[in-house]
Protein backbone atom coordinates (compact mmCIF):
# COMPACT_ATOMS: atom_id res chain seq x y z
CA UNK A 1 270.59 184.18 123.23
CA UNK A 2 272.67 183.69 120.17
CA UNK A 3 272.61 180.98 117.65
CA UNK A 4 275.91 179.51 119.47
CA UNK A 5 274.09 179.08 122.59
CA UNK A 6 271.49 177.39 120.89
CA UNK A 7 273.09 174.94 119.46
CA UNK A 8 275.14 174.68 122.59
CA UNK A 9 272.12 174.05 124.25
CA UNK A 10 270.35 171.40 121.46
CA UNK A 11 273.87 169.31 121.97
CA UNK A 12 273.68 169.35 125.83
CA UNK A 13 269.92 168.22 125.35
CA UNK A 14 270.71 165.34 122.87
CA UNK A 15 273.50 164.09 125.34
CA UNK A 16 275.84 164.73 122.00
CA UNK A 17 279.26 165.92 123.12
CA UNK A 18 281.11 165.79 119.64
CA UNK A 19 278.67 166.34 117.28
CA UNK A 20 278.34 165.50 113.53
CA UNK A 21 277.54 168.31 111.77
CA UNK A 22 276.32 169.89 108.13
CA UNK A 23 276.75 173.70 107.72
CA UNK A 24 275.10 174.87 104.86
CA UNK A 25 275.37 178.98 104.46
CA UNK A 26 279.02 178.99 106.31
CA UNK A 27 279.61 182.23 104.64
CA UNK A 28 283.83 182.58 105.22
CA UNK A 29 284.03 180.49 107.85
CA UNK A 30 285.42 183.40 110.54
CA UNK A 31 281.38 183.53 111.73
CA UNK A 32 279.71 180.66 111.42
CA UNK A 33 277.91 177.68 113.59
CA UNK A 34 280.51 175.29 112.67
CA UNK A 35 283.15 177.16 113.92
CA UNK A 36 282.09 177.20 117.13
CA UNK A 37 281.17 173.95 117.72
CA UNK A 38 284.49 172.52 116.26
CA UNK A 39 286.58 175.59 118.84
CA UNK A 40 284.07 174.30 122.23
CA UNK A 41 283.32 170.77 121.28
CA UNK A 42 285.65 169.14 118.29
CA UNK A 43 282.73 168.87 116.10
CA UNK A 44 283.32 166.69 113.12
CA UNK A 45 281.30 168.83 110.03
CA UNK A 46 280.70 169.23 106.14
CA UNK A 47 280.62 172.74 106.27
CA UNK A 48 279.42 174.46 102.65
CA UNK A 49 279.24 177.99 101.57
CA UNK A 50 279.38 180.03 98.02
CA UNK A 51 282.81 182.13 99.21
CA UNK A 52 285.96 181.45 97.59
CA UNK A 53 287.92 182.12 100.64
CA UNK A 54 285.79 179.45 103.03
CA UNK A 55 288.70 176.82 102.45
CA UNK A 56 291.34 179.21 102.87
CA UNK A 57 290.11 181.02 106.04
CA UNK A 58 289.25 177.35 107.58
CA UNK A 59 292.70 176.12 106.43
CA UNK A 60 294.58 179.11 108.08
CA UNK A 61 292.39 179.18 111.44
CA UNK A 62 293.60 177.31 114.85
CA UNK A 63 290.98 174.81 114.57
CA UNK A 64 292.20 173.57 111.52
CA UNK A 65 294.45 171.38 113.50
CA UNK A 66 291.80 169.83 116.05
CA UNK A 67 288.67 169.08 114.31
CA UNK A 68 288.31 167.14 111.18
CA UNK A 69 286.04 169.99 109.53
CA UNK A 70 285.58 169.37 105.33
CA UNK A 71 284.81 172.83 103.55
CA UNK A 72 282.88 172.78 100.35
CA UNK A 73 282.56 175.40 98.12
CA UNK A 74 279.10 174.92 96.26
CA UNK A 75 276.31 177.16 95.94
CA UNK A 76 272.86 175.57 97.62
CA UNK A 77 270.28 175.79 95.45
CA UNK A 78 266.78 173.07 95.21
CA UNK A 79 268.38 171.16 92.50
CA UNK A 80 272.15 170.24 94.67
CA UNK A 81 270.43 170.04 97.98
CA UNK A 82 270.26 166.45 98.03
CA UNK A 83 273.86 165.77 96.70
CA UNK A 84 274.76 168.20 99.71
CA UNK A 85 272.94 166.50 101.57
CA UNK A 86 274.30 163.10 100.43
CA UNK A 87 278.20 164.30 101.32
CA UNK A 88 276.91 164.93 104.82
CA UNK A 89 275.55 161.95 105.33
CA UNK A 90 278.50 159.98 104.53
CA UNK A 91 280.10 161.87 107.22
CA UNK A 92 277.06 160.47 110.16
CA UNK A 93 275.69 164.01 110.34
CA UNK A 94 273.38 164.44 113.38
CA UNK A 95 272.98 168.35 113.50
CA UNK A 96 271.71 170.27 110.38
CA UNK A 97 272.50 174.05 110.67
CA UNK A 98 271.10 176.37 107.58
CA UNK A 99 271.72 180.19 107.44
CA UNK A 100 269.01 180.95 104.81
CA UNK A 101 269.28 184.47 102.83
């Protein structure tokens, strides 16, 4: 089972059919958490990554069009967590998704 179907799974639990969502660790955004959710459910997410080309590649993808999906470029370290943190919860986040290196 991949991470998709896990989160797939935590949703159907929760009852949450669009979820609110923070990505932090998107990478490029052509294989990430976020982009799943916002292709199978219309998530609504703050998703944040170090790449230069995360905006771009979310800008030019189909789903670009039907989700309302806010890319931030911004390295996660301790001392910005919280101010990460803080942008997601402006946007009702419900579902926290880290890909830790």
């Amino acid at each position: 089972m991949g991470k998709d179907s896990i989160l797939d799974y935590i949703c159907e639990t929760a009852g949450t059919s669009k979820p609110n969502e923070v990505e932090i660790g998107a990478g490029n955004f052509i294989e990430c958490n976020s982009r799943f959710l916002a292709e199978f459910k219309g998530t609504n997410a703050l998703v944040v990554g170090r790449r230069k080309d995360l905006t771009f590649n979310f800008m030019n993808s189909p789903i670009y069009w039907k989700s309302q999906i806010i890319p931030h470029v911004e390295w996660a370290a301790p001392n910005n967590t919280n101010d990460i943190f803080s942008i997601g919860k402006n946007s009702s986040a419900r579902l926290i998704s880290c890909q830790l290196i």
